[in-house]
C-alpha atoms as a PDB file:
ATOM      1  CA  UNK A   1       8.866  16.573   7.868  1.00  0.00           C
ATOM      2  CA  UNK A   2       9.387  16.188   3.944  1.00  0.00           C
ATOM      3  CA  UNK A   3      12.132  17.631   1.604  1.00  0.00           C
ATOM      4  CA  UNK A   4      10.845  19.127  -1.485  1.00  0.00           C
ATOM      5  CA  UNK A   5      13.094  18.896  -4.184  1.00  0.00           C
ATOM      6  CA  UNK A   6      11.832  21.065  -7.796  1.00  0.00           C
ATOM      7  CA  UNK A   7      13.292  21.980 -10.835  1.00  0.00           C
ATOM      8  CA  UNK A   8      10.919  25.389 -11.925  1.00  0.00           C
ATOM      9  CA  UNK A   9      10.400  26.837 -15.520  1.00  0.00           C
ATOM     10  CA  UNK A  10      11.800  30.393 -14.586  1.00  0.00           C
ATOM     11  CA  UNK A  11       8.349  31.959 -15.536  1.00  0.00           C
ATOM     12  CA  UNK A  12       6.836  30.059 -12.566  1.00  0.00           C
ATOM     13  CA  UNK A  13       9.246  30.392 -10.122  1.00  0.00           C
ATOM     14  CA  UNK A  14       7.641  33.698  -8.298  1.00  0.00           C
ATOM     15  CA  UNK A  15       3.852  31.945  -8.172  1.00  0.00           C
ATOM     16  CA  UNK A  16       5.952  28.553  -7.139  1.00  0.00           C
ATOM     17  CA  UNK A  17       7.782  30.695  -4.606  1.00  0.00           C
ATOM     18  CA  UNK A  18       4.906  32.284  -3.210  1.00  0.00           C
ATOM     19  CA  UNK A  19       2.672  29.175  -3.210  1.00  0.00           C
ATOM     20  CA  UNK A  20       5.045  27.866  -1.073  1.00  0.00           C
ATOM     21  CA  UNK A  21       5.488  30.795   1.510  1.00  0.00           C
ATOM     22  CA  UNK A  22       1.274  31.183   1.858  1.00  0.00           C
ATOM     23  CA  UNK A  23       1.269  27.332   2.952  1.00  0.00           C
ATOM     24  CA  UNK A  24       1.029  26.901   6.709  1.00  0.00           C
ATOM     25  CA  UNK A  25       3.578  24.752   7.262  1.00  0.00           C
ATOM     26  CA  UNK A  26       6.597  25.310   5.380  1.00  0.00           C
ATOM     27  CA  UNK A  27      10.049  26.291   6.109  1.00  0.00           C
ATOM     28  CA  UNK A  28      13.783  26.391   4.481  1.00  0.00           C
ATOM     29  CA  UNK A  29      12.939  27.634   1.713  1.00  0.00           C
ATOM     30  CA  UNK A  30      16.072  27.707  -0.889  1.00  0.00           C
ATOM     31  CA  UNK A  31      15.690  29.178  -4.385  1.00  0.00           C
ATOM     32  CA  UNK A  32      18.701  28.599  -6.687  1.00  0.00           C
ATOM     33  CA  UNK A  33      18.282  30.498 -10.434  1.00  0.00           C
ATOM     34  CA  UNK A  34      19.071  28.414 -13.462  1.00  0.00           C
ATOM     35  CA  UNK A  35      20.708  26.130 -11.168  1.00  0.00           C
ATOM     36  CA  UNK A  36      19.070  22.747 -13.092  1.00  0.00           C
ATOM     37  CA  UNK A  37      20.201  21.724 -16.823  1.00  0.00           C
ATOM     38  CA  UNK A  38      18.021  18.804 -17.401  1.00  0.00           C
ATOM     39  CA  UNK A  39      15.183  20.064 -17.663  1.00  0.00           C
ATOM     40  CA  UNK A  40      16.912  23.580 -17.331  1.00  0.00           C
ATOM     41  CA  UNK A  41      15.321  26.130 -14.903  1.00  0.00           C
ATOM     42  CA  UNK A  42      15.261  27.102 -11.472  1.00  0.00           C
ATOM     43  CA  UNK A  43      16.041  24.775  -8.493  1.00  0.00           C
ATOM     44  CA  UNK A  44      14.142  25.486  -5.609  1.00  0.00           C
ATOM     45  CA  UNK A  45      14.335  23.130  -1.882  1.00  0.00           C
ATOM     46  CA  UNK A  46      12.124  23.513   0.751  1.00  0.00           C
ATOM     47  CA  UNK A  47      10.411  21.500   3.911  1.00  0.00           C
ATOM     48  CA  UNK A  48       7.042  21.342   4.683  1.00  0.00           C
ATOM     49  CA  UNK A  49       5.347  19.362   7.749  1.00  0.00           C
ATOM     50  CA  UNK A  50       3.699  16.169   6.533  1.00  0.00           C
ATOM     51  CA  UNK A  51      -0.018  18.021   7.539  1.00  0.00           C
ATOM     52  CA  UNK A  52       0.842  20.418   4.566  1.00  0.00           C
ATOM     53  CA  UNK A  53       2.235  18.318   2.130  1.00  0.00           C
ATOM     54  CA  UNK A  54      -0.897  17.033   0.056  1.00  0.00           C
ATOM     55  CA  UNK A  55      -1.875  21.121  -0.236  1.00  0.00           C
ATOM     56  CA  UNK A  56       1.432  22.159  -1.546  1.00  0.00           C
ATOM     57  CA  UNK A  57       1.701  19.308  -3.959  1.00  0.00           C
ATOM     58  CA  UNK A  58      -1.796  19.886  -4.947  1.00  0.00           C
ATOM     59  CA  UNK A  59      -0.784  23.583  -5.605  1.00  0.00           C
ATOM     60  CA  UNK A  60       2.621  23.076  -7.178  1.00  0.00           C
ATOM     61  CA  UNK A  61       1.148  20.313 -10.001  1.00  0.00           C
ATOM     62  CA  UNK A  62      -1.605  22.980 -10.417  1.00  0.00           C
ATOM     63  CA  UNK A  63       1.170  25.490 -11.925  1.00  0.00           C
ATOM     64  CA  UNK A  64       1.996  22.790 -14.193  1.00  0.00           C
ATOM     65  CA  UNK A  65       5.781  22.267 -12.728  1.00  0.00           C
ATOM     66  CA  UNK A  66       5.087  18.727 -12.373  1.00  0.00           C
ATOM     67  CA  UNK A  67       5.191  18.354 -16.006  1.00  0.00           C
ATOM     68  CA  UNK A  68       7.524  21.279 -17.373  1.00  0.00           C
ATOM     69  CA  UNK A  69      10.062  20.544 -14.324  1.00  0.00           C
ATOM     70  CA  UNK A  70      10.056  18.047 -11.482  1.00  0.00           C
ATOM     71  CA  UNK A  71       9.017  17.178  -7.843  1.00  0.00           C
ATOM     72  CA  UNK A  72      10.901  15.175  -5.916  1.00  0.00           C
ATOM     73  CA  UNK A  73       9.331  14.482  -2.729  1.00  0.00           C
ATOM     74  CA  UNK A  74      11.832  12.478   0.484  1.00  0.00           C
ATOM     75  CA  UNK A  75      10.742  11.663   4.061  1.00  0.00           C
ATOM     76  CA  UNK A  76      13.425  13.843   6.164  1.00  0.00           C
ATOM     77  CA  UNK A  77      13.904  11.260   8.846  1.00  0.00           C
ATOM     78  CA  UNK A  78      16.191  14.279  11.413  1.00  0.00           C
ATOM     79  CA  UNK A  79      15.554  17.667  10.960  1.00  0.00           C
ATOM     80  CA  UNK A  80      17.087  19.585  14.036  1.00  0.00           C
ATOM     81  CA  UNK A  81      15.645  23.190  13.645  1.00  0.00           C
ATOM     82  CA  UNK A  82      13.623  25.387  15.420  1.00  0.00           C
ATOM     83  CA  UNK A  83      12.410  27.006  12.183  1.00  0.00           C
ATOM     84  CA  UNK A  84      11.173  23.122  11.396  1.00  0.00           C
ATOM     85  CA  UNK A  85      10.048  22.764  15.140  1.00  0.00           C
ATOM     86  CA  UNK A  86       7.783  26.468  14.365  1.00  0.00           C
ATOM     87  CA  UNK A  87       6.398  24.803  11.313  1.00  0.00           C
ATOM     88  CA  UNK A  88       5.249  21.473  12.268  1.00  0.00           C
ATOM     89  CA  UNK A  89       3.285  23.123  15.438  1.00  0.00           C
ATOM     90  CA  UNK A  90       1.937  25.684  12.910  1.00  0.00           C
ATOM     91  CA  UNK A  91       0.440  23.595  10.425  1.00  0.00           C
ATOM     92  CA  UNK A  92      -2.884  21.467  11.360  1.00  0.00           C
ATOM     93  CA  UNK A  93      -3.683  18.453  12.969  1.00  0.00           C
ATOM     94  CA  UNK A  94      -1.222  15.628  13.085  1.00  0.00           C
ATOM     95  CA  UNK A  95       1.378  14.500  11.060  1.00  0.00           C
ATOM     96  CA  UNK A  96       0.736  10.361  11.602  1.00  0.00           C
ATOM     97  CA  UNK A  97      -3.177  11.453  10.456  1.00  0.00           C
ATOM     98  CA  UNK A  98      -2.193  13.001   7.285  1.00  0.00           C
ATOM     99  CA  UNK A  99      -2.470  11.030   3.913  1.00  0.00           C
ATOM    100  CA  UNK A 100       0.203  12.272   1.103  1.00  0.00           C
ATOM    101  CA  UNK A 101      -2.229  11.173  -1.518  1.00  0.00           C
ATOM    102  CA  UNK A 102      -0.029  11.572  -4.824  1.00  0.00           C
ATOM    103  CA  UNK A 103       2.415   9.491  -2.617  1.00  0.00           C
ATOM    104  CA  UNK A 104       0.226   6.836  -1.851  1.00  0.00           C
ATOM    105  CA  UNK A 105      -0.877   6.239  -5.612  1.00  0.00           C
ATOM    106  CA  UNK A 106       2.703   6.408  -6.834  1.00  0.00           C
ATOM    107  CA  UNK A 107       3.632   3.542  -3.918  1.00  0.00           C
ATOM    108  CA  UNK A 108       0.622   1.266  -4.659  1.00  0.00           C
ATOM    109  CA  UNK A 109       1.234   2.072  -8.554  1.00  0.00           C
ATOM    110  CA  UNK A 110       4.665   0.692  -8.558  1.00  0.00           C
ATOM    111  CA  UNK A 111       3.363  -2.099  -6.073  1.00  0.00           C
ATOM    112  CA  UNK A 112       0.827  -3.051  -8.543  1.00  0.00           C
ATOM    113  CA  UNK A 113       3.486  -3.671 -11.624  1.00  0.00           C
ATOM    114  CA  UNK A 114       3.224  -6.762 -12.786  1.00  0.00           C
ATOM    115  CA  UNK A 115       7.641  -7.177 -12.639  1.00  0.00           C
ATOM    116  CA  UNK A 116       9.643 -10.657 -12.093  1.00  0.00           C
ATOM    117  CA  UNK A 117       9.867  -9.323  -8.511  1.00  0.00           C
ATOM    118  CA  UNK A 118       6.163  -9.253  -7.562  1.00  0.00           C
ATOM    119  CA  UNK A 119       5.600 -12.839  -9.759  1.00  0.00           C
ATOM    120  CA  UNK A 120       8.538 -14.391  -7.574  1.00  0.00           C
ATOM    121  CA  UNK A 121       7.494 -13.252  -4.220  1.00  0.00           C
ATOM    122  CA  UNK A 122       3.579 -14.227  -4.939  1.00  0.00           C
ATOM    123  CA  UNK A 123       4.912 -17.651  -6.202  1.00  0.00           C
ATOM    124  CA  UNK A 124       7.485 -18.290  -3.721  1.00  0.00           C
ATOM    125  CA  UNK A 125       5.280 -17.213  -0.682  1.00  0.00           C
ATOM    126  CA  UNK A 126       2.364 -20.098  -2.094  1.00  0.00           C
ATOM    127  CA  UNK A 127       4.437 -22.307  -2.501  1.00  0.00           C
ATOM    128  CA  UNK A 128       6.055 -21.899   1.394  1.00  0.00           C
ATOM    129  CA  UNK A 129       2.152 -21.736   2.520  1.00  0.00           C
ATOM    130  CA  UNK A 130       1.900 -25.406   0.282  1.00  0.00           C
ATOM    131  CA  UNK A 131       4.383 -27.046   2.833  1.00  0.00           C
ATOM    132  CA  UNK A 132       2.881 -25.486   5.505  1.00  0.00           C
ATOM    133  CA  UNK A 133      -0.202 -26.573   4.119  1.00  0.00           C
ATOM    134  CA  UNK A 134       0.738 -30.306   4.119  1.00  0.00           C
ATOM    135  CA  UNK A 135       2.850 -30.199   6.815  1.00  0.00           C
ATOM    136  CA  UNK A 136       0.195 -28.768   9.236  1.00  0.00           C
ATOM    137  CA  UNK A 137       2.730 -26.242  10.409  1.00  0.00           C
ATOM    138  CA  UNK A 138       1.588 -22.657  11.609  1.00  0.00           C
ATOM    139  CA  UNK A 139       5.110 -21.201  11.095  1.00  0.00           C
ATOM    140  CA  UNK A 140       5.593 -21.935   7.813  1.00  0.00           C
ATOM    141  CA  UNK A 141       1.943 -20.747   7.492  1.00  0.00           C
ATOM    142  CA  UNK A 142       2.721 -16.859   8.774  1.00  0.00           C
ATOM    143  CA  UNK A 143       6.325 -16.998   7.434  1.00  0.00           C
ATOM    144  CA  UNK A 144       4.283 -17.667   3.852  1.00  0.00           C
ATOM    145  CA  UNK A 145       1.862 -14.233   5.005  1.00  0.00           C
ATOM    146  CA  UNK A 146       4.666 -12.274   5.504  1.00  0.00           C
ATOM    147  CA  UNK A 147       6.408 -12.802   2.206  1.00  0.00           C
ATOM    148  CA  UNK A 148       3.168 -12.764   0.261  1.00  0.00           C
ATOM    149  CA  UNK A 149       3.347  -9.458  -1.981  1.00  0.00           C
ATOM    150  CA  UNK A 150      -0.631  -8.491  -2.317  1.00  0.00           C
ATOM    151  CA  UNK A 151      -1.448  -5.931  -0.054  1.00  0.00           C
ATOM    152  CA  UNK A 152       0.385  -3.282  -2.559  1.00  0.00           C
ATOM    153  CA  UNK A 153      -2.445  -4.052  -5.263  1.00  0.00           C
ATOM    154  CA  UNK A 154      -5.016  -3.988  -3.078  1.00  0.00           C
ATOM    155  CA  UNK A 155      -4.218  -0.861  -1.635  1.00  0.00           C
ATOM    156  CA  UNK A 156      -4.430   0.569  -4.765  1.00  0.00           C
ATOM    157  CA  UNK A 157      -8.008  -0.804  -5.549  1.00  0.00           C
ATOM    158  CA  UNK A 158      -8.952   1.086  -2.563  1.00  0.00           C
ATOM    159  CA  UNK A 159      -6.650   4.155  -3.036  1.00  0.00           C
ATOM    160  CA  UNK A 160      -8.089   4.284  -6.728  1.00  0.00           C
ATOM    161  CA  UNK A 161     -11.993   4.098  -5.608  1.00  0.00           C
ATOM    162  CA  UNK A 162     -11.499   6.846  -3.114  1.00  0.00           C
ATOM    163  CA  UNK A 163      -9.933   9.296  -5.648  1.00  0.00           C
ATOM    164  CA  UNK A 164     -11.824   7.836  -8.879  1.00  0.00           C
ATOM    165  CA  UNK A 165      -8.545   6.620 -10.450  1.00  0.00           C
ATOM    166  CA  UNK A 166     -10.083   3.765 -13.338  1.00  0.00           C
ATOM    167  CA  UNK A 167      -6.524   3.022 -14.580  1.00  0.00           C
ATOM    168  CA  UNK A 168      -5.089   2.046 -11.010  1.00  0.00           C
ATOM    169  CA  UNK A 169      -8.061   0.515 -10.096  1.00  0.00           C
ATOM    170  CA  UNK A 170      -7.802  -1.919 -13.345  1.00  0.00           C
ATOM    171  CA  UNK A 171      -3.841  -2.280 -12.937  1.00  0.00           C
ATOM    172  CA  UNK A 172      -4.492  -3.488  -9.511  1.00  0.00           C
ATOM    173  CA  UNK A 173      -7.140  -5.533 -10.234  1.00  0.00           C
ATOM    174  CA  UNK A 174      -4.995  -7.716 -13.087  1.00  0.00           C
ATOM    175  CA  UNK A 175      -2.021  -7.606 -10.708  1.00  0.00           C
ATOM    176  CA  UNK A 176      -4.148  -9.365  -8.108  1.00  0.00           C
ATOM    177  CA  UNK A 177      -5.897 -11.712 -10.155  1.00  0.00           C
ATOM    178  CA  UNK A 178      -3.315 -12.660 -12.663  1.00  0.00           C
ATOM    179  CA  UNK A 179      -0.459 -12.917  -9.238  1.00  0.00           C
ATOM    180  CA  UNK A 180      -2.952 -15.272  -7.954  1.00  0.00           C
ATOM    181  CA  UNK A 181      -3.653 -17.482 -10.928  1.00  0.00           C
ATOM    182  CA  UNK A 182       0.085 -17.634 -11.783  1.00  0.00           C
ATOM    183  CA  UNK A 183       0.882 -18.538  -8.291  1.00  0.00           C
ATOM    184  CA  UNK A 184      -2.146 -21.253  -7.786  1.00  0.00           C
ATOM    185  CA  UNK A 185      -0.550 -22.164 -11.064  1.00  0.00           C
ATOM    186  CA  UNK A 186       2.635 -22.707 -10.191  1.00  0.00           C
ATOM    187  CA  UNK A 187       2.101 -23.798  -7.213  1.00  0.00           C
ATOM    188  CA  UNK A 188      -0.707 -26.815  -8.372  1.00  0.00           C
ATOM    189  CA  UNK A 189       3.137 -27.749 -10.384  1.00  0.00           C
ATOM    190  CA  UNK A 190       5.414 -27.642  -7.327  1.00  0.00           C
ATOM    191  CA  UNK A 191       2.822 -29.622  -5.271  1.00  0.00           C
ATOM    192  CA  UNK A 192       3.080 -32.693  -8.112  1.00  0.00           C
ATOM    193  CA  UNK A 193       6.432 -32.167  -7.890  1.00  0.00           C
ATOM    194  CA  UNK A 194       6.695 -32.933  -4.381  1.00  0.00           C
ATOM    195  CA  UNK A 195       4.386 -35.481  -5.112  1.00  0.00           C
ATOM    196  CA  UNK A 196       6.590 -37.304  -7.211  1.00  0.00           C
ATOM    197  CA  UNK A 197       9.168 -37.148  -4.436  1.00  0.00           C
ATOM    198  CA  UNK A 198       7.116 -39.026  -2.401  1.00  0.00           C
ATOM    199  CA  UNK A 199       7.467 -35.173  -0.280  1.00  0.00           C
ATOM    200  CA  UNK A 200       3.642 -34.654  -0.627  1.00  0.00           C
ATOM    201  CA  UNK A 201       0.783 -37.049  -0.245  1.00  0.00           C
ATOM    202  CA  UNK A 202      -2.641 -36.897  -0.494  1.00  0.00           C
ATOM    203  CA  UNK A 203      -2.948 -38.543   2.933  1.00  0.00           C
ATOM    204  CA  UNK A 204      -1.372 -35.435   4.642  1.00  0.00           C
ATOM    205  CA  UNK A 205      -3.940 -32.975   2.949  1.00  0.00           C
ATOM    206  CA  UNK A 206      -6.480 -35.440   4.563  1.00  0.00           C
ATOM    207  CA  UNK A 207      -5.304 -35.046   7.860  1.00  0.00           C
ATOM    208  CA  UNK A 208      -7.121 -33.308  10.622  1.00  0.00           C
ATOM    209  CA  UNK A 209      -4.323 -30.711  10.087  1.00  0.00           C
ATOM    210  CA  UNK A 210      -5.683 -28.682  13.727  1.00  0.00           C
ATOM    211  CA  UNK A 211      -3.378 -25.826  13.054  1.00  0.00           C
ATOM    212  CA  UNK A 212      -4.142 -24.930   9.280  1.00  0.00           C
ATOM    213  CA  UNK A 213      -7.971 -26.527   8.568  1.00  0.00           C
ATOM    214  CA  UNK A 214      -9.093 -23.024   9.324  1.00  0.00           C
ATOM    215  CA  UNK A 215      -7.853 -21.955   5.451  1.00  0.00           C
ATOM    216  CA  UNK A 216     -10.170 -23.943   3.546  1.00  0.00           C
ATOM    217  CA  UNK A 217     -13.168 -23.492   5.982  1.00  0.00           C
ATOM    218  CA  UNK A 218     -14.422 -19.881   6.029  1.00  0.00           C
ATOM    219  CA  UNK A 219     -16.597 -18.443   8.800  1.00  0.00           C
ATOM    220  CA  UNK A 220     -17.576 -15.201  10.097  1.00  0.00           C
ATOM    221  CA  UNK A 221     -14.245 -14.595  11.842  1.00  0.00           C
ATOM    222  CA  UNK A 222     -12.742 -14.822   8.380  1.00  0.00           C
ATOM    223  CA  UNK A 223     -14.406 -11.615   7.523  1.00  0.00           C
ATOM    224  CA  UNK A 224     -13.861  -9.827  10.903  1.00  0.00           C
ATOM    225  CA  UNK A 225     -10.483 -10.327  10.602  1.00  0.00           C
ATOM    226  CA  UNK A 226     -10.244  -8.873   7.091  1.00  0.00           C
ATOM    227  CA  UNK A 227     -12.189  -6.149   7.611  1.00  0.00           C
ATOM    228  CA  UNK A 228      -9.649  -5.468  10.765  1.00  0.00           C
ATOM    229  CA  UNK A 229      -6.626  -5.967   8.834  1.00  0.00           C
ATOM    230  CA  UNK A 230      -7.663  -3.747   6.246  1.00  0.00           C
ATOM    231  CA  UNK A 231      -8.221  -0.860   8.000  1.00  0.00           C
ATOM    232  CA  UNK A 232      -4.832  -1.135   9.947  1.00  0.00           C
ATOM    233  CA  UNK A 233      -3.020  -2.163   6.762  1.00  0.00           C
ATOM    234  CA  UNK A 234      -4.796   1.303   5.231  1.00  0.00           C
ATOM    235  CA  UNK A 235      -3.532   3.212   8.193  1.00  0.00           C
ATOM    236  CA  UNK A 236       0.099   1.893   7.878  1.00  0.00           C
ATOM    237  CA  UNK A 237       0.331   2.586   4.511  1.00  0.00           C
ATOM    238  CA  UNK A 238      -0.640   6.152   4.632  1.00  0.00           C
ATOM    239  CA  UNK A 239       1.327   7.306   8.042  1.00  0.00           C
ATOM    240  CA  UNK A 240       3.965   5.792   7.010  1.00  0.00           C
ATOM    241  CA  UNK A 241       3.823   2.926  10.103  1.00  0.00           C
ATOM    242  CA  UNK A 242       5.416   0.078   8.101  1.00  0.00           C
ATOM    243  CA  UNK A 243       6.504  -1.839  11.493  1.00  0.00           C
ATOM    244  CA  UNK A 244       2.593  -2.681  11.416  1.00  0.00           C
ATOM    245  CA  UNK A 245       2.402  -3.917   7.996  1.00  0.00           C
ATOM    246  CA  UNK A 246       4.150  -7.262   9.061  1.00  0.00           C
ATOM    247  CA  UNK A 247       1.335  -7.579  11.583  1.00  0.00           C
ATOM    248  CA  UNK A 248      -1.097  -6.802   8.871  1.00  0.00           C
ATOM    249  CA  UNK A 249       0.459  -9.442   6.612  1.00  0.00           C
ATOM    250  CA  UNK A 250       0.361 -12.307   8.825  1.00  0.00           C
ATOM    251  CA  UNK A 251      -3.322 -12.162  10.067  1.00  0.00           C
ATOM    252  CA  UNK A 252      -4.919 -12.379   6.764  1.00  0.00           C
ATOM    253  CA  UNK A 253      -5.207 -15.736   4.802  1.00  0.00           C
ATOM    254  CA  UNK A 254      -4.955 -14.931   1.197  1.00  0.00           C
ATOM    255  CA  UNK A 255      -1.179 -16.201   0.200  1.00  0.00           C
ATOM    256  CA  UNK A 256      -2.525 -19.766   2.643  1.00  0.00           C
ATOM    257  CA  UNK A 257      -5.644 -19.898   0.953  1.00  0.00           C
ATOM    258  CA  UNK A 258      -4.657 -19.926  -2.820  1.00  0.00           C
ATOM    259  CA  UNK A 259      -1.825 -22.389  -1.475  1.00  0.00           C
ATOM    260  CA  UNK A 260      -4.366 -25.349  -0.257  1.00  0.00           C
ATOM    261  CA  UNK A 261      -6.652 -24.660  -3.108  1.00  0.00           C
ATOM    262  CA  UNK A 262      -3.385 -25.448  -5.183  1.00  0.00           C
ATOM    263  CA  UNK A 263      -2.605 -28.303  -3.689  1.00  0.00           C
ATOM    264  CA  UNK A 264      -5.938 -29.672  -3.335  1.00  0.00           C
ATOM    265  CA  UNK A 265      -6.389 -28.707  -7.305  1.00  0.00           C
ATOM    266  CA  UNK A 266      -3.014 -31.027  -8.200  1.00  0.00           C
ATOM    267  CA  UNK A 267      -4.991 -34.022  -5.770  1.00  0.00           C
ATOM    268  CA  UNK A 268      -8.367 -33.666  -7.143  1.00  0.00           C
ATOM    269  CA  UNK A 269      -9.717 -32.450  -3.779  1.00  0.00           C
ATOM    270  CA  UNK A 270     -12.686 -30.470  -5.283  1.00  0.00           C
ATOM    271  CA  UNK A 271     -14.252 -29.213  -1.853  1.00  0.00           C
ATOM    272  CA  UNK A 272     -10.872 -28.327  -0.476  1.00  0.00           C
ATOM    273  CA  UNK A 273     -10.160 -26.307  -3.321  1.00  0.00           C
ATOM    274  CA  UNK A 274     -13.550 -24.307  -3.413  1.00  0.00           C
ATOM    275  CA  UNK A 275     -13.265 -23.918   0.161  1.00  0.00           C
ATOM    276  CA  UNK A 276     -10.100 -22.509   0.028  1.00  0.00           C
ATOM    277  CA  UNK A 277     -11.475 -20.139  -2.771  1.00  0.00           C
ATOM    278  CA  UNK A 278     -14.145 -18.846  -1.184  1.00  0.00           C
ATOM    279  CA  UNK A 279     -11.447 -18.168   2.073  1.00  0.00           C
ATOM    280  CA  UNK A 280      -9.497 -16.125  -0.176  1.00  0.00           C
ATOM    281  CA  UNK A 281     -12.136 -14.252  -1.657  1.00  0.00           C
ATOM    282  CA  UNK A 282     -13.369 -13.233   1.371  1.00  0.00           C
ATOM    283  CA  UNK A 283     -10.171 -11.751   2.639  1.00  0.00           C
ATOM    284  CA  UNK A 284      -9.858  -9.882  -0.393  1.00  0.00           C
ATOM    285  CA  UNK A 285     -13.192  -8.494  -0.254  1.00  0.00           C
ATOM    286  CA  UNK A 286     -13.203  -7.817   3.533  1.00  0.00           C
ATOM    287  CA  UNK A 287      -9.312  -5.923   2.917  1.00  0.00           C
ATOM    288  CA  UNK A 288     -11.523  -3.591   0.130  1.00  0.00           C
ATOM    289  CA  UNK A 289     -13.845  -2.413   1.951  1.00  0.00           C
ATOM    290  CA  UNK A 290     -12.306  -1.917   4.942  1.00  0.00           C
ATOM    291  CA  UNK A 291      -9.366  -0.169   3.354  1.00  0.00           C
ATOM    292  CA  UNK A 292     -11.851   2.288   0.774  1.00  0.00           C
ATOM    293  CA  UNK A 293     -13.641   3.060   4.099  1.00  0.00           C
ATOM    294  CA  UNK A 294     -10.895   3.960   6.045  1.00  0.00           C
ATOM    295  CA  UNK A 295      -9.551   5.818   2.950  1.00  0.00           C
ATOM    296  CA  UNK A 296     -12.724   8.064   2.648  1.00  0.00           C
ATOM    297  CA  UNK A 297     -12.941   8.909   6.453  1.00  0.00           C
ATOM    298  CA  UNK A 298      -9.757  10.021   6.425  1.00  0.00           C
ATOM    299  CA  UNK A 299     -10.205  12.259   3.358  1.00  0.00           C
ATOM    300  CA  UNK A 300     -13.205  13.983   4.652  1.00  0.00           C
ATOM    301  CA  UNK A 301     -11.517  14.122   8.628  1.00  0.00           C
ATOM    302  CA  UNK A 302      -8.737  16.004   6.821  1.00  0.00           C
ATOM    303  CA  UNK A 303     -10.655  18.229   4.860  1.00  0.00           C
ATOM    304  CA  UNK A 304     -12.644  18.994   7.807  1.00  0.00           C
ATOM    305  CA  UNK A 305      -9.454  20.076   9.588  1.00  0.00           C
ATOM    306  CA  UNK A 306      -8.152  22.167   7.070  1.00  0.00           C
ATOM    307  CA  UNK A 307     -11.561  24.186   6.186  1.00  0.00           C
ATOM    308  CA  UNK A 308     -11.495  24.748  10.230  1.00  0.00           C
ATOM    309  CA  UNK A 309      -7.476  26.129   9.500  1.00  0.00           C
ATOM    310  CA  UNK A 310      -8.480  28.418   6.702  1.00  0.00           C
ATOM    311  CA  UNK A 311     -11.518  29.906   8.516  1.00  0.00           C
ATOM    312  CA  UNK A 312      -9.089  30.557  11.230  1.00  0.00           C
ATOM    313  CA  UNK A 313      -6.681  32.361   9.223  1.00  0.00           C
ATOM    314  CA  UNK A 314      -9.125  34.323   7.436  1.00  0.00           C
ATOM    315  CA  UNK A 315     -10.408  35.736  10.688  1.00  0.00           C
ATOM    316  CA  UNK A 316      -6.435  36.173  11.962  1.00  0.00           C
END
């Protein structure tokens, strides 16, 4: 269920109000007059199954309240109710299938920032893949793929293709590409660094390395897996599944990737380096299209579903 939380311009408050009590799925509703000060108007509460979310914030920014007032939109993680019970068999489909759309571009929006936060996770996550790089050790390697910050901006590349949204499609696109360069950067640093601490050596980048050769040497798995770990990244995001995000992070080799080409950059190890590259570009790519696709079937399953709902009721 989800908690609806808005502050109404009093000459909305009736359409508001009724909006609300015509969408299947919706329950407790509260309406408190000239309850708010700032911005002043009417407060009203309400829940709403996650199926009927999307269509009631869809309706409510349509009156403008959005704008005038406020939404405030929380995951209600207990609701013990039979009235909530009543509305969550009443409105369609599932709730784990339904995509909260405005919530989805306001997460990847604020995942796409380009804040000291996301700059010191990228960086620190490269430069733990770098000394799992040299070290040849597969631990370091996943620990590096779990911190690795990325999949928020891509997310939104895909979120902002399937619902034509140029502005977060180029603020994800610059937090990717200018997260990886400052990282590669930074990292290329660290690794002479380490260098000069006798901590690196060009010797262990040479090495057979069994457990992490597969990052500079792309193949058709590569893809596979990207494609794979897009879609269930996709799916995580939008039913709110974060347990499988973790599993999503450490199965793709983006954060390992830009870490050897670093390293291989601060030895001069040209093929290493493009090799790496073309690993990481592949994920990327692979994480796009798998996530946009996902996206769009989901959009047109769910409209599906609810045409199906309002036939029904206009028959009822």
């Amino acid at each position: 269920m989800l908690h609806l939380r808005m502050i109404v311009p009093p000459d909305r408050t009736s359409a508001a109000v009724r909006l609300i009590e015509s969408t299947v799925g919706t329950t407790h509703l509260v309406v408190l007059p000239g309850a708010a000060r700032n911005p002043s108007g009417d407060l009203v509460l309400c829940d709403a199954a996650r199926e009927a979310g999307d269509e009631l914030l869809h309706g409510l920014r349509e009156l403008g309240i959005d704008r005038d007032g406020s939404i405030a939109v929380e995951n209600i993680d207990l609701s013990m109710s039979a009235r909530a019970d009543t509305a969550e068999e009443e409105a369609p489909g599932e709730g784990a299938d339904a995509v909260i759309w405005e919530q989805l571009a306001e997460a990847t929006h604020e995942d796409s920032t380009l804040s000291f936060t996301y700059f010191s996770f990228m960086g620190l996550a490269t430069m733990i893949a770098a000394c799992g790089v040299v070290l040849d050790n597969a631990i370091l390697i996943v620990g590096a793929m779990a911190v690795g910050p990325e999949f928020g901006p891509l997310a939104g590349v895909c979120t902002a293709i399937v619902q034509r949204a140029p502005r977060l499609a180029a603020r994800s696109l610059v937090a990717l590409l200018v997260g990886f360069a400052s990282a590669i950067l930074a990292t290329t640093l660290f690794s002479l660094l380490m260098d000069w601490m006798d901590l690196f050596s060009q010797s262990m980048l040479d090495a057979q390395r069994p457990q992490t050769s597969f990052i500079w040497q792309p193949d058709p798995f590569s893809f596979v897996v990207a494609l794979l770990a897009g879609a269930a990244g996709t799916l995580s995001l939008t039913s709110s599944k974060s347990g499988a995000m973790v599993g999503v992070a450490i199965s793709v080799t983006t954060v390992p990737a830009a870490a050897n080409a670093a390293v291989a950059l601060s030895y001069g190890e040209v093929g290493q380096m493009w090799g790496s590259i073309q690993q990481l570009l592949l994920n990327l790519l692979g994480i796009i299209l798998a996530g946009t696709a996902t996206l769009s079937l989901q959009k047109r399953l769910w409209r599906t579903q609810r045409g199906r709902l309002r036939r029904h009721l206009r028959r009822g």
